[in-house]
PDB file of N, CA and C in Angstrom:
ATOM      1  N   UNK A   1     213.637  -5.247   6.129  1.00  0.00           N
ATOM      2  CA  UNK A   1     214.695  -5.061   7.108  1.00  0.00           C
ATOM      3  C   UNK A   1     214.134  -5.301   8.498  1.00  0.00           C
ATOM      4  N   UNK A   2     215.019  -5.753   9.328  1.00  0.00           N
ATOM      5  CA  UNK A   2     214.495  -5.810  10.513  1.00  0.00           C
ATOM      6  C   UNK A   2     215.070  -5.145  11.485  1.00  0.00           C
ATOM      7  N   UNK A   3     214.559  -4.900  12.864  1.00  0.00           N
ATOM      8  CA  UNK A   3     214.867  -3.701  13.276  1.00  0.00           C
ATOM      9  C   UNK A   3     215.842  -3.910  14.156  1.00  0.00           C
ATOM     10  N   UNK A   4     216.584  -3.714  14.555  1.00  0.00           N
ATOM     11  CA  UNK A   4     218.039  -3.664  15.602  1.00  0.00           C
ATOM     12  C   UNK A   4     217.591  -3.090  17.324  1.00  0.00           C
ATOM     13  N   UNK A   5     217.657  -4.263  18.206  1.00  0.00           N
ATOM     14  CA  UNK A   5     217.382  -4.147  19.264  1.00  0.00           C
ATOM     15  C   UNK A   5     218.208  -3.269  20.020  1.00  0.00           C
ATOM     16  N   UNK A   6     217.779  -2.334  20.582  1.00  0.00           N
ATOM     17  CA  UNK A   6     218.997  -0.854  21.125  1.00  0.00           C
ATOM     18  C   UNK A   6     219.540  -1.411  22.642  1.00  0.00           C
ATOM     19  N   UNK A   7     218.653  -2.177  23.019  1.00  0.00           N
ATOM     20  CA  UNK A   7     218.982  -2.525  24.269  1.00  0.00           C
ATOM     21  C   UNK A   7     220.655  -3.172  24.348  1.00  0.00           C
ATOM     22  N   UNK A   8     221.180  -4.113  23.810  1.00  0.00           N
ATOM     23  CA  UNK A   8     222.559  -4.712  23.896  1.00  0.00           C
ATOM     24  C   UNK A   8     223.371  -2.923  23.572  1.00  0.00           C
ATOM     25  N   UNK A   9     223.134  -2.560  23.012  1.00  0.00           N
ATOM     26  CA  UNK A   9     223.852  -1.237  22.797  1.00  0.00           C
ATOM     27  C   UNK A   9     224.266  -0.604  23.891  1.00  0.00           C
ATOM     28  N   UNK A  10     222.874  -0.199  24.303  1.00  0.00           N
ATOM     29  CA  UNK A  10     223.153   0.485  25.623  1.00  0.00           C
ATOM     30  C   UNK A  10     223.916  -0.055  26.790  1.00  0.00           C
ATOM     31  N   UNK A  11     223.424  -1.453  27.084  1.00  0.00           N
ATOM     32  CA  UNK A  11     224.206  -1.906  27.495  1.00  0.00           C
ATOM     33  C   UNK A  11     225.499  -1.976  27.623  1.00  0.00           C
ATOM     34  N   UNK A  12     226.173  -2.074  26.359  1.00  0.00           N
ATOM     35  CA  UNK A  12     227.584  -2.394  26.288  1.00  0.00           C
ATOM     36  C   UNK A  12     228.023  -1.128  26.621  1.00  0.00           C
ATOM     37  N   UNK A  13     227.240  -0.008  26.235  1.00  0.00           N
ATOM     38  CA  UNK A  13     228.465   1.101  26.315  1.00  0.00           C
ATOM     39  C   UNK A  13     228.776   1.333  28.187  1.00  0.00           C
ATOM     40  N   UNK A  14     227.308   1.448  28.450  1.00  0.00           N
ATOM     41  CA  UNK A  14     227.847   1.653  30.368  1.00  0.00           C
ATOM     42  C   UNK A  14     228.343   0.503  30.368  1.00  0.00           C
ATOM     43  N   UNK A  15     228.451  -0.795  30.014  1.00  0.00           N
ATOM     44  CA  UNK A  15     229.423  -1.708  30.999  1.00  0.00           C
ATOM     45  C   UNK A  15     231.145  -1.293  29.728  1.00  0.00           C
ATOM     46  N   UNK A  16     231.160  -0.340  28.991  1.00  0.00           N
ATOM     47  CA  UNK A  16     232.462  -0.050  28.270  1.00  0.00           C
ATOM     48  C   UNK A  16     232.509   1.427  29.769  1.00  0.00           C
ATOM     49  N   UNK A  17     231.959   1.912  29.515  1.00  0.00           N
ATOM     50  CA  UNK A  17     232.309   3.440  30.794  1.00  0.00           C
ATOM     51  C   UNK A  17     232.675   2.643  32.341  1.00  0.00           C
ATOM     52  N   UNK A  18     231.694   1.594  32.288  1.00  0.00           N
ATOM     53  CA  UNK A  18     232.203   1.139  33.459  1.00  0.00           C
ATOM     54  C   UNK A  18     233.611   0.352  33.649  1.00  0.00           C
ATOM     55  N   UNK A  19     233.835  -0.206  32.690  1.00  0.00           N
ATOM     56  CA  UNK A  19     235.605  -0.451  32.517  1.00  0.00           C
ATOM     57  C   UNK A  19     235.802   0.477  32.662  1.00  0.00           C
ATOM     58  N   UNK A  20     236.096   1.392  31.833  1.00  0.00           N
ATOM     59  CA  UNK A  20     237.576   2.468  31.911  1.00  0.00           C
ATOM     60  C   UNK A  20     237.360   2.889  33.289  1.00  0.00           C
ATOM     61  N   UNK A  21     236.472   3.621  33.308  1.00  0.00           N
ATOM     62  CA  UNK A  21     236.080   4.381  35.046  1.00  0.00           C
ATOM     63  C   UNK A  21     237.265   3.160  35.876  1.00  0.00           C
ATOM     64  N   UNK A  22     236.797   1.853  35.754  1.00  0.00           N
ATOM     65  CA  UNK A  22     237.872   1.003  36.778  1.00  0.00           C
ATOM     66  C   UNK A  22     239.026   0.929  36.476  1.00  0.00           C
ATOM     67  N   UNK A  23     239.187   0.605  35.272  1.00  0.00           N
ATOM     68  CA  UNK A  23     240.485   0.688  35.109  1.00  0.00           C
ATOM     69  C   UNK A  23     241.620   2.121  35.103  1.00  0.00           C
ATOM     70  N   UNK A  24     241.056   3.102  35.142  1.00  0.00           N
ATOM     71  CA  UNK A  24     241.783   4.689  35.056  1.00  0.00           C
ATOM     72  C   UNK A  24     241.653   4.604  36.506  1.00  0.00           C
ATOM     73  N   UNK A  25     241.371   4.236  37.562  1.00  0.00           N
ATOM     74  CA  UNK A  25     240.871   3.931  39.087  1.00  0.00           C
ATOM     75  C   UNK A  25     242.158   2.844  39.429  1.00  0.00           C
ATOM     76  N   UNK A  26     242.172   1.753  39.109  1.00  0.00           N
ATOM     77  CA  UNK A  26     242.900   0.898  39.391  1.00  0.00           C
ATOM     78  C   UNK A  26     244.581   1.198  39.246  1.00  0.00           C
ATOM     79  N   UNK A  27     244.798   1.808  37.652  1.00  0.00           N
ATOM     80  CA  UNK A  27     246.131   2.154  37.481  1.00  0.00           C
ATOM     81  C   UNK A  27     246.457   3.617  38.388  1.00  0.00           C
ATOM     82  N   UNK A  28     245.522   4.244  38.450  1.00  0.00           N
ATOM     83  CA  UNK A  28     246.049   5.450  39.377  1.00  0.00           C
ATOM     84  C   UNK A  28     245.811   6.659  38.860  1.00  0.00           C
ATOM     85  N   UNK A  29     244.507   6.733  37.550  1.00  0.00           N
ATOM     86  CA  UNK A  29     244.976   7.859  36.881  1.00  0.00           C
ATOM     87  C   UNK A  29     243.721   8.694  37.151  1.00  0.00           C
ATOM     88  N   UNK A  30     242.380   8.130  38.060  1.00  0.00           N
ATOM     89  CA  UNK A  30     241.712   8.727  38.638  1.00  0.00           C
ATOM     90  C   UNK A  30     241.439   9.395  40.011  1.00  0.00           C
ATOM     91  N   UNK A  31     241.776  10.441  40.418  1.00  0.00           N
ATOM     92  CA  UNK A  31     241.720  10.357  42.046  1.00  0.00           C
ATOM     93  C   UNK A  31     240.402  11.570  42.346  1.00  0.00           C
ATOM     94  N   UNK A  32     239.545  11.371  43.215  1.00  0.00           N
ATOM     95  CA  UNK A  32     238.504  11.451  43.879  1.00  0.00           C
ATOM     96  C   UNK A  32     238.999  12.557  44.850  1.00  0.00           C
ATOM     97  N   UNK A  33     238.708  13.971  44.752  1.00  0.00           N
ATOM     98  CA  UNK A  33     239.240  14.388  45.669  1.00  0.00           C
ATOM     99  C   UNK A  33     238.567  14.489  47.109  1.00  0.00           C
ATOM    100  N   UNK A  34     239.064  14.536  47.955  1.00  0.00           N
ATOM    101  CA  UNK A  34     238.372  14.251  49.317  1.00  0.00           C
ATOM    102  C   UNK A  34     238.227  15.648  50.173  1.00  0.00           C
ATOM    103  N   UNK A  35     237.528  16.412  50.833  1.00  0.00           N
ATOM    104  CA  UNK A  35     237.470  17.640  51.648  1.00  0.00           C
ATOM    105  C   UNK A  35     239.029  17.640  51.929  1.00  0.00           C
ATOM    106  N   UNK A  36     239.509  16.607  52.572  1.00  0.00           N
ATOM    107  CA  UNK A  36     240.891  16.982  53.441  1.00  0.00           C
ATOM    108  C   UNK A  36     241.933  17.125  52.844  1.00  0.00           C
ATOM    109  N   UNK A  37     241.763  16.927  51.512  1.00  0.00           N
ATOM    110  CA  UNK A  37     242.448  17.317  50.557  1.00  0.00           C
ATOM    111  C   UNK A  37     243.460  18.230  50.429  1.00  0.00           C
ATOM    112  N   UNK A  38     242.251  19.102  50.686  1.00  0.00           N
ATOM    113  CA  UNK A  38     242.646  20.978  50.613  1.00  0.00           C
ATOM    114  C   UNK A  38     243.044  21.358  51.602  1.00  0.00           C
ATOM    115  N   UNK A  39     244.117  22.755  51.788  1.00  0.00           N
ATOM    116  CA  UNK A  39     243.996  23.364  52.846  1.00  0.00           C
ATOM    117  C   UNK A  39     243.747  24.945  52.239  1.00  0.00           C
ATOM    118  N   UNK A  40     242.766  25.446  52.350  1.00  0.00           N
ATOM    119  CA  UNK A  40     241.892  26.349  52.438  1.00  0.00           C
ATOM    120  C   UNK A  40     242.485  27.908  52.846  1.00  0.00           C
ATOM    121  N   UNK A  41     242.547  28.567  52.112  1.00  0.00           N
ATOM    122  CA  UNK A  41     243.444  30.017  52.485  1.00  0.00           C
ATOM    123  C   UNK A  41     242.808  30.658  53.680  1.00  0.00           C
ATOM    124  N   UNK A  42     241.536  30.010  54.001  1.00  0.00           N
ATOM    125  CA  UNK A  42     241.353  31.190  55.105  1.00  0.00           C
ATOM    126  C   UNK A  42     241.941  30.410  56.286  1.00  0.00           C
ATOM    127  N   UNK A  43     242.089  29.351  56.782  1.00  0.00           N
ATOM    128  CA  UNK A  43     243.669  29.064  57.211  1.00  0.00           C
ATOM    129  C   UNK A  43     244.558  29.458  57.781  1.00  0.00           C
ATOM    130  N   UNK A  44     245.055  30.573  57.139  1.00  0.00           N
ATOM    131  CA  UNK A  44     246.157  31.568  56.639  1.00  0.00           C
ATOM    132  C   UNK A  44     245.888  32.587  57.070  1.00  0.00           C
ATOM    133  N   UNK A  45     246.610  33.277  58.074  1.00  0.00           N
ATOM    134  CA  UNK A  45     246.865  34.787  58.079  1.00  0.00           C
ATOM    135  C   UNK A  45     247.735  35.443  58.386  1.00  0.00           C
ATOM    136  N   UNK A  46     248.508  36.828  57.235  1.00  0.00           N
ATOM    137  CA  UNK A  46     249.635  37.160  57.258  1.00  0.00           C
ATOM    138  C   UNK A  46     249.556  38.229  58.886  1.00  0.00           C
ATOM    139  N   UNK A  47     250.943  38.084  59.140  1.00  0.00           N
ATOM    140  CA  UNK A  47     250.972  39.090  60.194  1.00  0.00           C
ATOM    141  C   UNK A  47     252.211  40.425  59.697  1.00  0.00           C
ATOM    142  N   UNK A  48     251.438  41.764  59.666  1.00  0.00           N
ATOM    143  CA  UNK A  48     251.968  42.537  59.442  1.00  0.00           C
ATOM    144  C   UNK A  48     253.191  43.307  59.988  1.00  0.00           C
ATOM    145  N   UNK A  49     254.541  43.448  60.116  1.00  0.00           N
ATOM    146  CA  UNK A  49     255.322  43.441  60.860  1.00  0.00           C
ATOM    147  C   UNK A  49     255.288  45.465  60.759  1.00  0.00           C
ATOM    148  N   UNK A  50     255.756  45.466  62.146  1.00  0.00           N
ATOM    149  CA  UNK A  50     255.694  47.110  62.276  1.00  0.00           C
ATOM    150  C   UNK A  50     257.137  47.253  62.906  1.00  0.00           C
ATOM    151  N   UNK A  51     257.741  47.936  62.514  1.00  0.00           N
ATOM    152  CA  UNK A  51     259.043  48.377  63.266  1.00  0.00           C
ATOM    153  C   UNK A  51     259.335  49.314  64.968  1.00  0.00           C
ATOM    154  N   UNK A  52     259.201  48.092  65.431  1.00  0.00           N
ATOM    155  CA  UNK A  52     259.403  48.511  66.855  1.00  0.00           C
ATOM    156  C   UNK A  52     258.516  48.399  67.776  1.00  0.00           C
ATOM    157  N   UNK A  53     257.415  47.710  66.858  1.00  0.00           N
ATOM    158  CA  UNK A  53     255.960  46.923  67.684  1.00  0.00           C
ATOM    159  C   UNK A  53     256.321  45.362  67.778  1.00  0.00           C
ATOM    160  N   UNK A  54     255.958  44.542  68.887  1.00  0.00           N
ATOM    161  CA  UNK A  54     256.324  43.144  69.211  1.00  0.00           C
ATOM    162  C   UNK A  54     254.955  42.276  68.660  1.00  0.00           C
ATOM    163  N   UNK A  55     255.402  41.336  68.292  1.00  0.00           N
ATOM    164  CA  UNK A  55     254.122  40.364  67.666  1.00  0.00           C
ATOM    165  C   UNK A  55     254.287  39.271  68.470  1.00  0.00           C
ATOM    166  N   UNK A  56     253.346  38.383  68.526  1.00  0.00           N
ATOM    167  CA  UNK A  56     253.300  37.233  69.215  1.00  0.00           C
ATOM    168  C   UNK A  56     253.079  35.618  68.004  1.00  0.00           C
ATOM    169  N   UNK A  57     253.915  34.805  67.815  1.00  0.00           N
ATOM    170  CA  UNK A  57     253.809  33.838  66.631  1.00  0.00           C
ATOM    171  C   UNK A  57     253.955  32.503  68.313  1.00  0.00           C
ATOM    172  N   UNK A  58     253.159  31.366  67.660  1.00  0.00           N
ATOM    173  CA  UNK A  58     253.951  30.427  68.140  1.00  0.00           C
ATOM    174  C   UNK A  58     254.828  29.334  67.832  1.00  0.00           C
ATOM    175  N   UNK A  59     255.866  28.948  69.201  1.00  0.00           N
ATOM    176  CA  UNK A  59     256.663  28.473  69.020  1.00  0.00           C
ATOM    177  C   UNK A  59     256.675  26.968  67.751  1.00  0.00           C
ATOM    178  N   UNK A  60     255.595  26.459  68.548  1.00  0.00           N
ATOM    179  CA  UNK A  60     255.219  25.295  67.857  1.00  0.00           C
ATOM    180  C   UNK A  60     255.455  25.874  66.062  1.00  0.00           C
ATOM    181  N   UNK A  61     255.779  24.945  64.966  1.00  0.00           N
ATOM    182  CA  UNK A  61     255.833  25.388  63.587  1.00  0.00           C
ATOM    183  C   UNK A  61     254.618  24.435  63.009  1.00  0.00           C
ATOM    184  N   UNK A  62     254.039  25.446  61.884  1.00  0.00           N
ATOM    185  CA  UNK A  62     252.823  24.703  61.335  1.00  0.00           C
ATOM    186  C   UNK A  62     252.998  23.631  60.863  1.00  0.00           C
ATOM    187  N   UNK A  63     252.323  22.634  59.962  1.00  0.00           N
ATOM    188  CA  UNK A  63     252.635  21.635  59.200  1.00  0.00           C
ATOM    189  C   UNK A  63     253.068  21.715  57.774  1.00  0.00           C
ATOM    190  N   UNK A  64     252.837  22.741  57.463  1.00  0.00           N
ATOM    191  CA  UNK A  64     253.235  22.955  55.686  1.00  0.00           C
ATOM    192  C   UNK A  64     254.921  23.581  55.384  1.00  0.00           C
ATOM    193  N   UNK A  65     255.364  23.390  54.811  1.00  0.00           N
ATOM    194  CA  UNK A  65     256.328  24.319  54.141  1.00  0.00           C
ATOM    195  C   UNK A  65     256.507  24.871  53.478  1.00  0.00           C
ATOM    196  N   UNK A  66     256.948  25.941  53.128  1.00  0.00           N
ATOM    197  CA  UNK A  66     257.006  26.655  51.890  1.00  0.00           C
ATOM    198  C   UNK A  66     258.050  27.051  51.207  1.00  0.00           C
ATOM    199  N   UNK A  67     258.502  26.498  49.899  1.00  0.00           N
ATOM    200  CA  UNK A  67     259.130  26.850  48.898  1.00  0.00           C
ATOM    201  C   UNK A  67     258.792  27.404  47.565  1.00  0.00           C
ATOM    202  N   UNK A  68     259.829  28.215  47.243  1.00  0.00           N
ATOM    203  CA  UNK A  68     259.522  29.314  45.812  1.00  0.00           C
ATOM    204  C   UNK A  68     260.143  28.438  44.867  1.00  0.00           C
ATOM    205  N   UNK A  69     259.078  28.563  43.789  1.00  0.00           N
ATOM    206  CA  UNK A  69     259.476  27.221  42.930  1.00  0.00           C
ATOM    207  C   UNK A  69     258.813  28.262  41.305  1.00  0.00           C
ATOM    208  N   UNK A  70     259.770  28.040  40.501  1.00  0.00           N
ATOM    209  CA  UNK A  70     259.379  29.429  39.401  1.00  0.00           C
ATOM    210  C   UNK A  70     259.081  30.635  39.862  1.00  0.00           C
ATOM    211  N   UNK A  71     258.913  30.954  40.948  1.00  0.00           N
ATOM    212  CA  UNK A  71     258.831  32.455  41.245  1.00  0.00           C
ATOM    213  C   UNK A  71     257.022  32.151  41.659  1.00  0.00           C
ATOM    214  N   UNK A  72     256.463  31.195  42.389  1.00  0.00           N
ATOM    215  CA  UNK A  72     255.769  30.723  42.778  1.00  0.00           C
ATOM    216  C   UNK A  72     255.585  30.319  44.264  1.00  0.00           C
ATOM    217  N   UNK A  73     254.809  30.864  45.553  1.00  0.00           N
ATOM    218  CA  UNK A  73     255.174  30.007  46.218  1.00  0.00           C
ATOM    219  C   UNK A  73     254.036  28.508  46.731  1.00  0.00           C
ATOM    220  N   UNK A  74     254.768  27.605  46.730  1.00  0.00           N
ATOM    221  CA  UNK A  74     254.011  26.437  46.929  1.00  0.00           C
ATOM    222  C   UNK A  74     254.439  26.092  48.512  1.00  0.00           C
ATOM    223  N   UNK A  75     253.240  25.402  48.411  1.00  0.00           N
ATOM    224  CA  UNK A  75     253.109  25.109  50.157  1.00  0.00           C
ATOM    225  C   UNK A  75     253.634  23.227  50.211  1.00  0.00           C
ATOM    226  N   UNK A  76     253.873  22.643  50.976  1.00  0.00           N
ATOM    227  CA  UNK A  76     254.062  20.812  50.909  1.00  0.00           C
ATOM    228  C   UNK A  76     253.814  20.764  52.146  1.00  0.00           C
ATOM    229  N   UNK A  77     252.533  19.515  52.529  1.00  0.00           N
ATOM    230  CA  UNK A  77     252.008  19.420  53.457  1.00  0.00           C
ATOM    231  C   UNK A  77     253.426  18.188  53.962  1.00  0.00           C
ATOM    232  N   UNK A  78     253.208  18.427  55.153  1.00  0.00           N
ATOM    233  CA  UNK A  78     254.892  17.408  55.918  1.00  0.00           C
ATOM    234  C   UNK A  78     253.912  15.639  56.332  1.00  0.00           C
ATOM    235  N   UNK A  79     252.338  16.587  56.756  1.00  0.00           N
ATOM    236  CA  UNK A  79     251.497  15.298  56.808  1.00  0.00           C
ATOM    237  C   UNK A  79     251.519  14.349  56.182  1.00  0.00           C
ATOM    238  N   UNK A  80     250.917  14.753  54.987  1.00  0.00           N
ATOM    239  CA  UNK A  80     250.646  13.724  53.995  1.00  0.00           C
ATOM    240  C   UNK A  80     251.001  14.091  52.602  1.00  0.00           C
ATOM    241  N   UNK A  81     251.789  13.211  53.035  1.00  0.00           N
ATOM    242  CA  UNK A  81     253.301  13.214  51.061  1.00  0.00           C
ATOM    243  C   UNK A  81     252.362  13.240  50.036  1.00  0.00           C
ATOM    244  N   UNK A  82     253.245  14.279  49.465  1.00  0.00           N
ATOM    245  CA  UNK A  82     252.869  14.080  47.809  1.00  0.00           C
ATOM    246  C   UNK A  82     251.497  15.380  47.734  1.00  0.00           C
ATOM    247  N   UNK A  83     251.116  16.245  49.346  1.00  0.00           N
ATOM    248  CA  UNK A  83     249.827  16.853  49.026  1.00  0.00           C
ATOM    249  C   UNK A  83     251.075  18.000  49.000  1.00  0.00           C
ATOM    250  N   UNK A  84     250.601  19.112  48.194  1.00  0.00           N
ATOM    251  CA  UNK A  84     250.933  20.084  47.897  1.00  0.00           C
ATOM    252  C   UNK A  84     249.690  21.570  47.149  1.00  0.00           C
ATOM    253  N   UNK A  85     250.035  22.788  47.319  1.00  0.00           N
ATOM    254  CA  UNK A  85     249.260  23.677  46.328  1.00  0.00           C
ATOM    255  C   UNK A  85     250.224  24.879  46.431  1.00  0.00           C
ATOM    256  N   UNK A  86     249.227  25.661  45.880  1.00  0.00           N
ATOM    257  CA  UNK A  86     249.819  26.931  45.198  1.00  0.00           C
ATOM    258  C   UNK A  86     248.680  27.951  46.066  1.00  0.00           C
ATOM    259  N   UNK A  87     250.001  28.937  47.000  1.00  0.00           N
ATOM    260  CA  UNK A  87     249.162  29.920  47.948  1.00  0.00           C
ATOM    261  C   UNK A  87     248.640  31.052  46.589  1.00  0.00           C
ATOM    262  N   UNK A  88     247.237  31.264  46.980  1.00  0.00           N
ATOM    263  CA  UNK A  88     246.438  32.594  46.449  1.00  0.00           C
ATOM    264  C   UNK A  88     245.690  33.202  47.340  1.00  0.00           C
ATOM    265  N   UNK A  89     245.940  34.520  46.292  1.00  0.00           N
ATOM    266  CA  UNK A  89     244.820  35.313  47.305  1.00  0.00           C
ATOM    267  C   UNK A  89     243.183  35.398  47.071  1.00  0.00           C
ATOM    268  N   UNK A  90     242.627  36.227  47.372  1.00  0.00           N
ATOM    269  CA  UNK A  90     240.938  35.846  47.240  1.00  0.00           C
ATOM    270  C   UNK A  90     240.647  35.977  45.461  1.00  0.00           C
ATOM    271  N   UNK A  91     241.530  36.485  44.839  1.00  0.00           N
ATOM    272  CA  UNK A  91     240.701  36.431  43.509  1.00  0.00           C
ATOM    273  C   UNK A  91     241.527  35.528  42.685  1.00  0.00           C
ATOM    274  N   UNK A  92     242.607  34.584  43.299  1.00  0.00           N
ATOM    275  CA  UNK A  92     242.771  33.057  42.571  1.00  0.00           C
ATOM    276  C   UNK A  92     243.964  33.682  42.035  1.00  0.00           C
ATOM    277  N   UNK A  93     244.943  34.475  42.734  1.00  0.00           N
ATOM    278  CA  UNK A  93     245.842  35.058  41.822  1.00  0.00           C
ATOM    279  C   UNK A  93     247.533  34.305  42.389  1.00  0.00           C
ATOM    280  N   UNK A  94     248.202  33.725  42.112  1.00  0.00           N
ATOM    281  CA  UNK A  94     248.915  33.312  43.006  1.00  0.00           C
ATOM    282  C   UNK A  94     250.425  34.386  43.787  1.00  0.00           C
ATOM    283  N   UNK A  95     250.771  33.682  44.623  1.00  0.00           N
ATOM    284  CA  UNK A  95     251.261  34.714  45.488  1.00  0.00           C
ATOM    285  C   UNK A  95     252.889  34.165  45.134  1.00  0.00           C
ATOM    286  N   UNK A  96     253.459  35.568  44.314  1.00  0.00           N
ATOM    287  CA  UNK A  96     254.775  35.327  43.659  1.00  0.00           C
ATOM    288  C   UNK A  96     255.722  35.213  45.188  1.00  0.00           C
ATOM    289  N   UNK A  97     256.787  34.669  44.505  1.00  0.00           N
ATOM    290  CA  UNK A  97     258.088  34.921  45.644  1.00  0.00           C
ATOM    291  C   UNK A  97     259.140  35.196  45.070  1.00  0.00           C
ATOM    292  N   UNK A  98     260.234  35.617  45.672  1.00  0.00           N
ATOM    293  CA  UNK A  98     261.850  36.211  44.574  1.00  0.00           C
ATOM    294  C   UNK A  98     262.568  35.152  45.171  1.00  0.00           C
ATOM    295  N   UNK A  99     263.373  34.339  44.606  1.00  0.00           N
ATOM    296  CA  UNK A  99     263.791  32.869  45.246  1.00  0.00           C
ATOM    297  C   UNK A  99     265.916  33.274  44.957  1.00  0.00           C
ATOM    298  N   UNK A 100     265.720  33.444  46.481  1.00  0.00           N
ATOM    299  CA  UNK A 100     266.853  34.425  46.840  1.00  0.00           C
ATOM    300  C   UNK A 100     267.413  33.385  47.993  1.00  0.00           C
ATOM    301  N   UNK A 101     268.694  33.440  48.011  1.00  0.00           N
ATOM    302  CA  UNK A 101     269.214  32.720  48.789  1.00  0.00           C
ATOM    303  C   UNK A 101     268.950  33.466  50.447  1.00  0.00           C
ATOM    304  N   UNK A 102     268.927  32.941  51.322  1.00  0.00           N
ATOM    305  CA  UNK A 102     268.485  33.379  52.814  1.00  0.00           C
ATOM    306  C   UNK A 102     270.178  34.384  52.964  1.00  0.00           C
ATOM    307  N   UNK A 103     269.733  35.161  53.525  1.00  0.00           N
ATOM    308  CA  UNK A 103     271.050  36.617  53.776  1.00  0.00           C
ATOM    309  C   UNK A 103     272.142  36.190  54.993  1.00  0.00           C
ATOM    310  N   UNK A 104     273.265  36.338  54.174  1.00  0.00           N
ATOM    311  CA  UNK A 104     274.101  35.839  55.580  1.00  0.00           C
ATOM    312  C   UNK A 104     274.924  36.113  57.153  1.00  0.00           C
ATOM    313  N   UNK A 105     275.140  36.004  57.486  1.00  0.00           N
ATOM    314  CA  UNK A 105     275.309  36.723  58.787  1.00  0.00           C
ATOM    315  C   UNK A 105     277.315  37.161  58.453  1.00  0.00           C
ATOM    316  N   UNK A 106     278.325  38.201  58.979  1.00  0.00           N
ATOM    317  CA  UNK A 106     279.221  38.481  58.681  1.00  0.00           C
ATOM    318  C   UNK A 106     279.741  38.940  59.501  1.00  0.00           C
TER     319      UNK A 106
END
């Protein structure tokens, strides 16, 4: 018997990983996430409302929005479409909402 050269083997398989890698890349089904990606909970800070103490917010409105979606609330960046997450708190727990119509005036 003679012996089977391993080298074409190896070969083929990284230039087979190296297809898919391009091609799951090309169609769209790989994405690379980038730092700016994220927006980062510390970010974020709630302000505690006291009854009959004045707070100071500004006028200007942030960039995200937030909607309750399953009893979930998710944030949608207005920046850049299509970025979205799910607000948590420090131990990864997410932060429910009761998805209630806004109260009306009478």
């Amino acid at each position: 018997m003679s012996e089977l050269n391993p080298i074409p083997l190896i070969l083929t398989g990284i230039a087979s990983i190296c297809a898919t890698v391009a091609a799951l890349g090309y169609y769209g089904y790989l994405h690379i996430a980038q730092p700016e990606d994220a927006l980062l909970l510390a970010d974020y800070t709630m302000l505690k409302t006291v009854p009959g103490e004045d707070y100071k917010v500004s006028l200007k409105p942030a960039n995200q929005v937030a909607q309750c979606v399953d009893g979930v609330l998710v944030l949608f960046d207005l920046e850049q479409k299509g970025l979205s997450g799910v607000l948590v708190d420090q131990r990864k727990r997410a932060v429910r909402c009761v998805a209630e119509d806004a109260p009306t005036v009478e």
